[in-house]
PDB file of N, CA and C in Angstrom:
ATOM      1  N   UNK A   1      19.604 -12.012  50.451  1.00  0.00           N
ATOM      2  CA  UNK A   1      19.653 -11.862  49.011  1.00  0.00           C
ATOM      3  C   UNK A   1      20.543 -10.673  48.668  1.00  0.00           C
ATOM      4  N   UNK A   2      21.440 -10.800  47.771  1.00  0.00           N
ATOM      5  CA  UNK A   2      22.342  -9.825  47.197  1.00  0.00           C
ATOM      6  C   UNK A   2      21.721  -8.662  46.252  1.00  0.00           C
ATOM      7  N   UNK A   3      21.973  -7.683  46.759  1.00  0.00           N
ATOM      8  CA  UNK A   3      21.503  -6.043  45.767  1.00  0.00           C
ATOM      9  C   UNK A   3      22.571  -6.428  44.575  1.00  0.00           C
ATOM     10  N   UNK A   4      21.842  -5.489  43.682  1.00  0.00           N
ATOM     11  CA  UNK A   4      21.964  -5.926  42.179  1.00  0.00           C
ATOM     12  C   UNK A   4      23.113  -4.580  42.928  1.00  0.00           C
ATOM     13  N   UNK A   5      23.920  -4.256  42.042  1.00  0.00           N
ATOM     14  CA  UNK A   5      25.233  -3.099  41.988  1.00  0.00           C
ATOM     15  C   UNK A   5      24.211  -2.113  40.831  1.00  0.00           C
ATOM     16  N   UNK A   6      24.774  -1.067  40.643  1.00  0.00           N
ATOM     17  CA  UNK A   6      24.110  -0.246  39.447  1.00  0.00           C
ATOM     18  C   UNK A   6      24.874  -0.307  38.194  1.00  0.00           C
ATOM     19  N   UNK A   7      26.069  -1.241  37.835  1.00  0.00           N
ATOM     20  CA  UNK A   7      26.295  -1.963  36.905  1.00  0.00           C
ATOM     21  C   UNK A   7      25.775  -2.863  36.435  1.00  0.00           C
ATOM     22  N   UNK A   8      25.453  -3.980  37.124  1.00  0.00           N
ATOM     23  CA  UNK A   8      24.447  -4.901  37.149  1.00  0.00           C
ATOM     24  C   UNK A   8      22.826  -4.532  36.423  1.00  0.00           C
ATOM     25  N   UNK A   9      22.792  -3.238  37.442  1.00  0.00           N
ATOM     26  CA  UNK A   9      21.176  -2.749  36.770  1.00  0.00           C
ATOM     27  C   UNK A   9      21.277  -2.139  35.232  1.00  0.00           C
ATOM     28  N   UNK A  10      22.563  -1.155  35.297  1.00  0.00           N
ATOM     29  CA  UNK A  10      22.724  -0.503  34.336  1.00  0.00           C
ATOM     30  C   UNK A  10      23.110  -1.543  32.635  1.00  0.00           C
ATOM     31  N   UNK A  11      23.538  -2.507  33.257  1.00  0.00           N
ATOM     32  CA  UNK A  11      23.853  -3.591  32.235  1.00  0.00           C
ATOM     33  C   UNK A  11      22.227  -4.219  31.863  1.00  0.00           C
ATOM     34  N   UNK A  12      21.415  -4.334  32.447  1.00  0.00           N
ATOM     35  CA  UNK A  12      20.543  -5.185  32.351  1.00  0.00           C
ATOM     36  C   UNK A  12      19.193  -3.917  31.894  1.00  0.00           C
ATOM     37  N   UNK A  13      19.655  -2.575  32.243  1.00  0.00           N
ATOM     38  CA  UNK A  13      18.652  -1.870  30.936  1.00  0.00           C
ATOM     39  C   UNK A  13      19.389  -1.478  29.935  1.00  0.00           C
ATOM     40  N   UNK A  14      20.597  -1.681  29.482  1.00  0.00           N
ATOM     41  CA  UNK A  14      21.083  -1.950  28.490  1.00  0.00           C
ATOM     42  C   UNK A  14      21.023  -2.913  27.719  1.00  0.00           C
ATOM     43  N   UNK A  15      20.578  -3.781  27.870  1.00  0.00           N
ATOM     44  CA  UNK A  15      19.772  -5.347  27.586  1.00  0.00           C
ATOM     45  C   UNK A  15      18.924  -5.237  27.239  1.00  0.00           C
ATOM     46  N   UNK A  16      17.483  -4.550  27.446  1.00  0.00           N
ATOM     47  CA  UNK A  16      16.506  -4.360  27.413  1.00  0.00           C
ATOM     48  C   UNK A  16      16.306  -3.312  26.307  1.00  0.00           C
ATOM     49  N   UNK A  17      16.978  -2.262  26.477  1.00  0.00           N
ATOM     50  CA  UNK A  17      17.103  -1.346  25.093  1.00  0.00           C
ATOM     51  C   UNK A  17      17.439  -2.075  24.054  1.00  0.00           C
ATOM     52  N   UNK A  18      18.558  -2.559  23.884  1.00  0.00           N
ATOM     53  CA  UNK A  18      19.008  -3.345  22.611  1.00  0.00           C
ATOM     54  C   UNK A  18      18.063  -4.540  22.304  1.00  0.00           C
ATOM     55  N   UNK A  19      17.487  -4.862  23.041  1.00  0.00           N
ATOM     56  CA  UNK A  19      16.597  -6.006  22.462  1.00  0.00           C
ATOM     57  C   UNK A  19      15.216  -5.525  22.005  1.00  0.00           C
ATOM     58  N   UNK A  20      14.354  -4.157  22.627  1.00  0.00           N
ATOM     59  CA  UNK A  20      13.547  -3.450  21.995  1.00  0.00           C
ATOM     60  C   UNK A  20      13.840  -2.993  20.681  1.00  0.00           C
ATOM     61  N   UNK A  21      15.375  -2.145  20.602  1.00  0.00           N
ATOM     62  CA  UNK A  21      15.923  -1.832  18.879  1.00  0.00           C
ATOM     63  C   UNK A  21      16.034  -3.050  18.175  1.00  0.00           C
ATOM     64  N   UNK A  22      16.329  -4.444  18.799  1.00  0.00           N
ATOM     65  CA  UNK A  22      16.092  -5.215  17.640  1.00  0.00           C
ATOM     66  C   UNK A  22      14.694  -5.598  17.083  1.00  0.00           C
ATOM     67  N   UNK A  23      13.883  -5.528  18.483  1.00  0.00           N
ATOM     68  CA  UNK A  23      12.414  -5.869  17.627  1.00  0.00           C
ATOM     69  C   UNK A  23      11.772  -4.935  17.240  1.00  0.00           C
ATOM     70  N   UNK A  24      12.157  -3.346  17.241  1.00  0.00           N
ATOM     71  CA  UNK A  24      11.762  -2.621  16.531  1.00  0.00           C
ATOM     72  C   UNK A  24      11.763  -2.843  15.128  1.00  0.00           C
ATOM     73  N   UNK A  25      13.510  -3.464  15.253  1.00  0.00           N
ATOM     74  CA  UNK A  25      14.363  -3.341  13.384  1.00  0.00           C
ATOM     75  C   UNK A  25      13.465  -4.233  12.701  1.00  0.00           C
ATOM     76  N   UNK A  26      13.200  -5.310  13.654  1.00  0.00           N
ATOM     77  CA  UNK A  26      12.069  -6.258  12.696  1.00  0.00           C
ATOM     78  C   UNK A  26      10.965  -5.625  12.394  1.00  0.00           C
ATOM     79  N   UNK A  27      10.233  -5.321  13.315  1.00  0.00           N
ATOM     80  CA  UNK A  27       9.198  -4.563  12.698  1.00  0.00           C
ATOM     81  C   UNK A  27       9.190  -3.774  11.860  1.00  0.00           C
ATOM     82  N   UNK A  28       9.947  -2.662  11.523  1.00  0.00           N
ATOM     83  CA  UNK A  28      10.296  -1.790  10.803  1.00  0.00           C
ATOM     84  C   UNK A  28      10.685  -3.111   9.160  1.00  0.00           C
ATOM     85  N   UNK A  29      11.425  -3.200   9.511  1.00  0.00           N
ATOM     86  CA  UNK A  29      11.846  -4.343   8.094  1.00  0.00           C
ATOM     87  C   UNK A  29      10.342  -4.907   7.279  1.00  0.00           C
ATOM     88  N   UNK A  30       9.571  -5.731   8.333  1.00  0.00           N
ATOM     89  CA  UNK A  30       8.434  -6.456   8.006  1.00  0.00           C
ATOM     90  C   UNK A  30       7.178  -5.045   7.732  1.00  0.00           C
ATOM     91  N   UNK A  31       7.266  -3.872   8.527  1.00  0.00           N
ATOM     92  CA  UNK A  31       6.531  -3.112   7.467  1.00  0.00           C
ATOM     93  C   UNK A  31       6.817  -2.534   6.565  1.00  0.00           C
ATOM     94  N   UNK A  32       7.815  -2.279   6.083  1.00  0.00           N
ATOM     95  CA  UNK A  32       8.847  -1.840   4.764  1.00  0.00           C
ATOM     96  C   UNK A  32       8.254  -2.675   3.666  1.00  0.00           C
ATOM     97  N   UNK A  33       8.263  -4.010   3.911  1.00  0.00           N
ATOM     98  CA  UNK A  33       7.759  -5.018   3.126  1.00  0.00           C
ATOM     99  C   UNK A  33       6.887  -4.796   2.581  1.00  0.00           C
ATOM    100  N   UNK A  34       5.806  -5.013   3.890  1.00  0.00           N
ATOM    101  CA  UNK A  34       4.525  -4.382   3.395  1.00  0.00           C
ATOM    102  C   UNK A  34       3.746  -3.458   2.860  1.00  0.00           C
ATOM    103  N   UNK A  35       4.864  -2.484   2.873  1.00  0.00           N
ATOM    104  CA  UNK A  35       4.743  -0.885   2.375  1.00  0.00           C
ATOM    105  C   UNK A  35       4.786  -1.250   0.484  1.00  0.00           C
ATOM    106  N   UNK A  36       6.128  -1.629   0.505  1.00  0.00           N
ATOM    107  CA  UNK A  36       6.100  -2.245  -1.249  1.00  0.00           C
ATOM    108  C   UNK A  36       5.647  -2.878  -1.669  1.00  0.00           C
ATOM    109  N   UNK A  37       4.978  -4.036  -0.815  1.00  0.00           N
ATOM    110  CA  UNK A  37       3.772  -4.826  -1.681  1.00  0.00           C
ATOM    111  C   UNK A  37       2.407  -4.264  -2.311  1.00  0.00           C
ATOM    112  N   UNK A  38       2.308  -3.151  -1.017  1.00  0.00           N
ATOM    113  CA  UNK A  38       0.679  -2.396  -1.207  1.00  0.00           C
ATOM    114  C   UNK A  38       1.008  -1.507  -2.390  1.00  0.00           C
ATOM    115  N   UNK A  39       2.210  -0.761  -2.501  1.00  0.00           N
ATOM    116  CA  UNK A  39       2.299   0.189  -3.430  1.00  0.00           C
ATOM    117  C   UNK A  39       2.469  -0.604  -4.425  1.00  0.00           C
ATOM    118  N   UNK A  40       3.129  -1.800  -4.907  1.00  0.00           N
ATOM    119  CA  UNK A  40       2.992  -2.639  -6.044  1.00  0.00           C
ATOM    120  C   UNK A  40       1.398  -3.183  -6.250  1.00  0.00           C
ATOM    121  N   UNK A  41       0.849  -3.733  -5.309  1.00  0.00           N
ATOM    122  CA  UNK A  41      -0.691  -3.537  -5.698  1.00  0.00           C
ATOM    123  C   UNK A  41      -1.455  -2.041  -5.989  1.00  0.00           C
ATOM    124  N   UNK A  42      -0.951  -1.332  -5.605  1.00  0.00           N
ATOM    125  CA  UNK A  42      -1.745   0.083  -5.639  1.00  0.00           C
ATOM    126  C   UNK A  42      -1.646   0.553  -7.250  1.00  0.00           C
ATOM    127  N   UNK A  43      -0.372   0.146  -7.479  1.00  0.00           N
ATOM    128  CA  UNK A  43      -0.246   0.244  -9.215  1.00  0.00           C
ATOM    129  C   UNK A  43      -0.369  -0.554  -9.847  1.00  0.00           C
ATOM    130  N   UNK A  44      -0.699  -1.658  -9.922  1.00  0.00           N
ATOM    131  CA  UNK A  44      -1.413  -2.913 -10.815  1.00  0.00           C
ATOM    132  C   UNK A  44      -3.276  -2.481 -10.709  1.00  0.00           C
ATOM    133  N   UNK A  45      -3.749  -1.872  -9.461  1.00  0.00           N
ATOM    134  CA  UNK A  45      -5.129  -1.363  -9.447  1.00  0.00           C
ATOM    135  C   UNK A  45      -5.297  -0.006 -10.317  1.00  0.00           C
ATOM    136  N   UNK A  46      -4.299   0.990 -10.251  1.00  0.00           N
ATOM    137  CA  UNK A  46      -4.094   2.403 -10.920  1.00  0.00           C
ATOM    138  C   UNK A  46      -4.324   2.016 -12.556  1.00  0.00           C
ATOM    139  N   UNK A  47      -3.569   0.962 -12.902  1.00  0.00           N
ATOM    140  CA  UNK A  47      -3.349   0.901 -14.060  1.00  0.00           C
ATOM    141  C   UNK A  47      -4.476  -0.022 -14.630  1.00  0.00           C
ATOM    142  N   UNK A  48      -5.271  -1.067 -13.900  1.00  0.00           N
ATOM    143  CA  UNK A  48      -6.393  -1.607 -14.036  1.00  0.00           C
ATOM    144  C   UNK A  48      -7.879  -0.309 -14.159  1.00  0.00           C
ATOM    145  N   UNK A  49      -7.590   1.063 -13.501  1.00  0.00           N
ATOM    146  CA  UNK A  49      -8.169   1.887 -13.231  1.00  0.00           C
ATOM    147  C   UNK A  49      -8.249   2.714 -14.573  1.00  0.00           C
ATOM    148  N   UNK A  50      -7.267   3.013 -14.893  1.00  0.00           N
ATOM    149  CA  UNK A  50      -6.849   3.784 -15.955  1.00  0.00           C
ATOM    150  C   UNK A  50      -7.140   2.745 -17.642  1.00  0.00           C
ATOM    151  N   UNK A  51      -7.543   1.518 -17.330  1.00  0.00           N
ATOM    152  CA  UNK A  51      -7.640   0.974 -18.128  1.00  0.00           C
ATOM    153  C   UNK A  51      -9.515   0.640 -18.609  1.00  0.00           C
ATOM    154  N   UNK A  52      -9.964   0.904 -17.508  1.00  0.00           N
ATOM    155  CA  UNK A  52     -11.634   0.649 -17.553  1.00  0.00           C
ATOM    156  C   UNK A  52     -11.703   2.120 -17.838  1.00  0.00           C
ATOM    157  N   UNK A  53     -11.441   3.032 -17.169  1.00  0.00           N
ATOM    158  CA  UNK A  53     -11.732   4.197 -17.579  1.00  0.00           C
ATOM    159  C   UNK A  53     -11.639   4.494 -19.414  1.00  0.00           C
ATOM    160  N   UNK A  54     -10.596   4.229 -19.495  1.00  0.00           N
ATOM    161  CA  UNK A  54     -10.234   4.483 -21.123  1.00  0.00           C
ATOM    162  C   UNK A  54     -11.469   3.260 -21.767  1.00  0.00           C
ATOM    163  N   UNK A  55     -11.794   2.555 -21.612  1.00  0.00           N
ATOM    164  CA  UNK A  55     -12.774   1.332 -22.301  1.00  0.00           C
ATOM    165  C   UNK A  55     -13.844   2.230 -21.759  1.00  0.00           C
ATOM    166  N   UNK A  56     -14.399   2.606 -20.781  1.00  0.00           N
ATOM    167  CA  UNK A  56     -15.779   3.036 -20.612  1.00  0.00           C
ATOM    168  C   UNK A  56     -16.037   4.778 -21.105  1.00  0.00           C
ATOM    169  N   UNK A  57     -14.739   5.101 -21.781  1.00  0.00           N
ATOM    170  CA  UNK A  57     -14.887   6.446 -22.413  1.00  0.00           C
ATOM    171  C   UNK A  57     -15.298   5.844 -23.754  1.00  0.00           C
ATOM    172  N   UNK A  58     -14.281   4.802 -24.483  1.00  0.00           N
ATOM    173  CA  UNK A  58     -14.563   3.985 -26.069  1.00  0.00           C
ATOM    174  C   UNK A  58     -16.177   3.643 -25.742  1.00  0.00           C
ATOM    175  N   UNK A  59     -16.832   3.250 -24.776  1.00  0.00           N
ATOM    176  CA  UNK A  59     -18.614   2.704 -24.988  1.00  0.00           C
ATOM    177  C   UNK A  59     -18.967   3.906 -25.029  1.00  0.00           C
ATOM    178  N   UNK A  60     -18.920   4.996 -24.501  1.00  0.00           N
ATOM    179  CA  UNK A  60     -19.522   6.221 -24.110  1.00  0.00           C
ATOM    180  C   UNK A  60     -19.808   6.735 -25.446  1.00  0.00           C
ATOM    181  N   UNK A  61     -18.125   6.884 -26.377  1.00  0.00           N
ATOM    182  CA  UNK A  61     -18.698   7.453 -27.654  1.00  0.00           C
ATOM    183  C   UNK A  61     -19.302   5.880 -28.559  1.00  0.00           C
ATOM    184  N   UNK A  62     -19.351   4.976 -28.476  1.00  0.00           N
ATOM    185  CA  UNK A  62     -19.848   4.071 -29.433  1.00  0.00           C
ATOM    186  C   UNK A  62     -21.824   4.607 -29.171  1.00  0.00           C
ATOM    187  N   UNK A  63     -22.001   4.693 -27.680  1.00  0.00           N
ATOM    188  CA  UNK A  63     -23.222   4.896 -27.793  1.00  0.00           C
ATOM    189  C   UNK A  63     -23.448   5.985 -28.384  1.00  0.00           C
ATOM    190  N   UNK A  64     -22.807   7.084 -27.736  1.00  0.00           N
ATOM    191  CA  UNK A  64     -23.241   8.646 -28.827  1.00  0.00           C
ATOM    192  C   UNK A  64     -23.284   8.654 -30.296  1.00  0.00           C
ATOM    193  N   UNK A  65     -22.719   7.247 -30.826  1.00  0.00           N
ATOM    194  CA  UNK A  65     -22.457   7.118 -32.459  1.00  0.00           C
ATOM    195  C   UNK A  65     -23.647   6.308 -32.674  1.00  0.00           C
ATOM    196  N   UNK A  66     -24.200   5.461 -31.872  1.00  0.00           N
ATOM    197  CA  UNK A  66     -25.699   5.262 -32.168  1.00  0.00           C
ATOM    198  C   UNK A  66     -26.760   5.633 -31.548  1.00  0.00           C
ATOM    199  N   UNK A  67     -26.728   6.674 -31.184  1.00  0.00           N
ATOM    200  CA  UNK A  67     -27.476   7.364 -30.898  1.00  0.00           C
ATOM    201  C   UNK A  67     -27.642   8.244 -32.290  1.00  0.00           C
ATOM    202  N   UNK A  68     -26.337   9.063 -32.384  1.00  0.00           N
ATOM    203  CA  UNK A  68     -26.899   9.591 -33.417  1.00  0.00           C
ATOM    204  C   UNK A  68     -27.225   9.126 -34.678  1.00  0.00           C
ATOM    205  N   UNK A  69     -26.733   7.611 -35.003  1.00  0.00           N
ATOM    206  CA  UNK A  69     -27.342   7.409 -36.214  1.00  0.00           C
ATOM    207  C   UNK A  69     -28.505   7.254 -35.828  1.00  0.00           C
ATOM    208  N   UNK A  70     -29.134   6.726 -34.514  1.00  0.00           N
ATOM    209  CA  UNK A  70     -30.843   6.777 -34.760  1.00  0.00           C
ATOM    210  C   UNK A  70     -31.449   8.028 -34.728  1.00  0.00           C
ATOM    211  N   UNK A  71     -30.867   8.805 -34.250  1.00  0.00           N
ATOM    212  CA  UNK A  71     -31.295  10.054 -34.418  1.00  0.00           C
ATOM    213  C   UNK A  71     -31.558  10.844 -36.267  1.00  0.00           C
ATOM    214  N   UNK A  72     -30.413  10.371 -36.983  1.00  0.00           N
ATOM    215  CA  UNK A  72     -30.284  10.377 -38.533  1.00  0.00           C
ATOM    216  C   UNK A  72     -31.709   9.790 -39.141  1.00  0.00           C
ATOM    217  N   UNK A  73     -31.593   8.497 -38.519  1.00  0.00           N
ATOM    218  CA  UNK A  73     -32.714   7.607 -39.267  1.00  0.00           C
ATOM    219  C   UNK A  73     -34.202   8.289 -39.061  1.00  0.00           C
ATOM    220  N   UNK A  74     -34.327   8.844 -37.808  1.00  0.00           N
ATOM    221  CA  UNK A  74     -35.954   9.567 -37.394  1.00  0.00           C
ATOM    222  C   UNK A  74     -35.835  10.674 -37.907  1.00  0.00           C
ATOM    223  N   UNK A  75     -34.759  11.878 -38.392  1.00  0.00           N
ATOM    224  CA  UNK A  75     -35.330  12.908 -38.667  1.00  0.00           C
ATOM    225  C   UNK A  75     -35.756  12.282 -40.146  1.00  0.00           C
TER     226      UNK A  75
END
């Protein structure tokens, strides 16, 4: 059986590198993706967040406004 030369070898982990950087690049690409989807959900939830908050401050004072009118009516 014939020895590989260290061109041969050297070619063939040069092969091996470049084909790891490409499936890195994919990976990298496909979590990029995923990076902007979550942050596009993260702000459709922020703003769903910011939106109950502001409605559950409006009940907060509706109750304090009847509260105190029953409070009006008993003294």
């Amino acid at each position: 059986m014939e020895e590989k030369t260290s061109l041969d070898v050297l070619s063939e982990k040069v092969s091996e590198i470049l084909q790891q950087l490409y499936d890195l690049k994919g990976e990298n690409e496909i979590l990029r993706n995923e990076l902007v989807t979550l942050k596009a959900e993260k702000e459709i939830k922020d703003q769903e967040i910011e939106k109950l908050t502001e409605l559950n401050l409006q009940k907060d004072q509706e109750i304090e406004e009847i509260v105190n009118k029953i409070e009006s009516i008993l003294d």
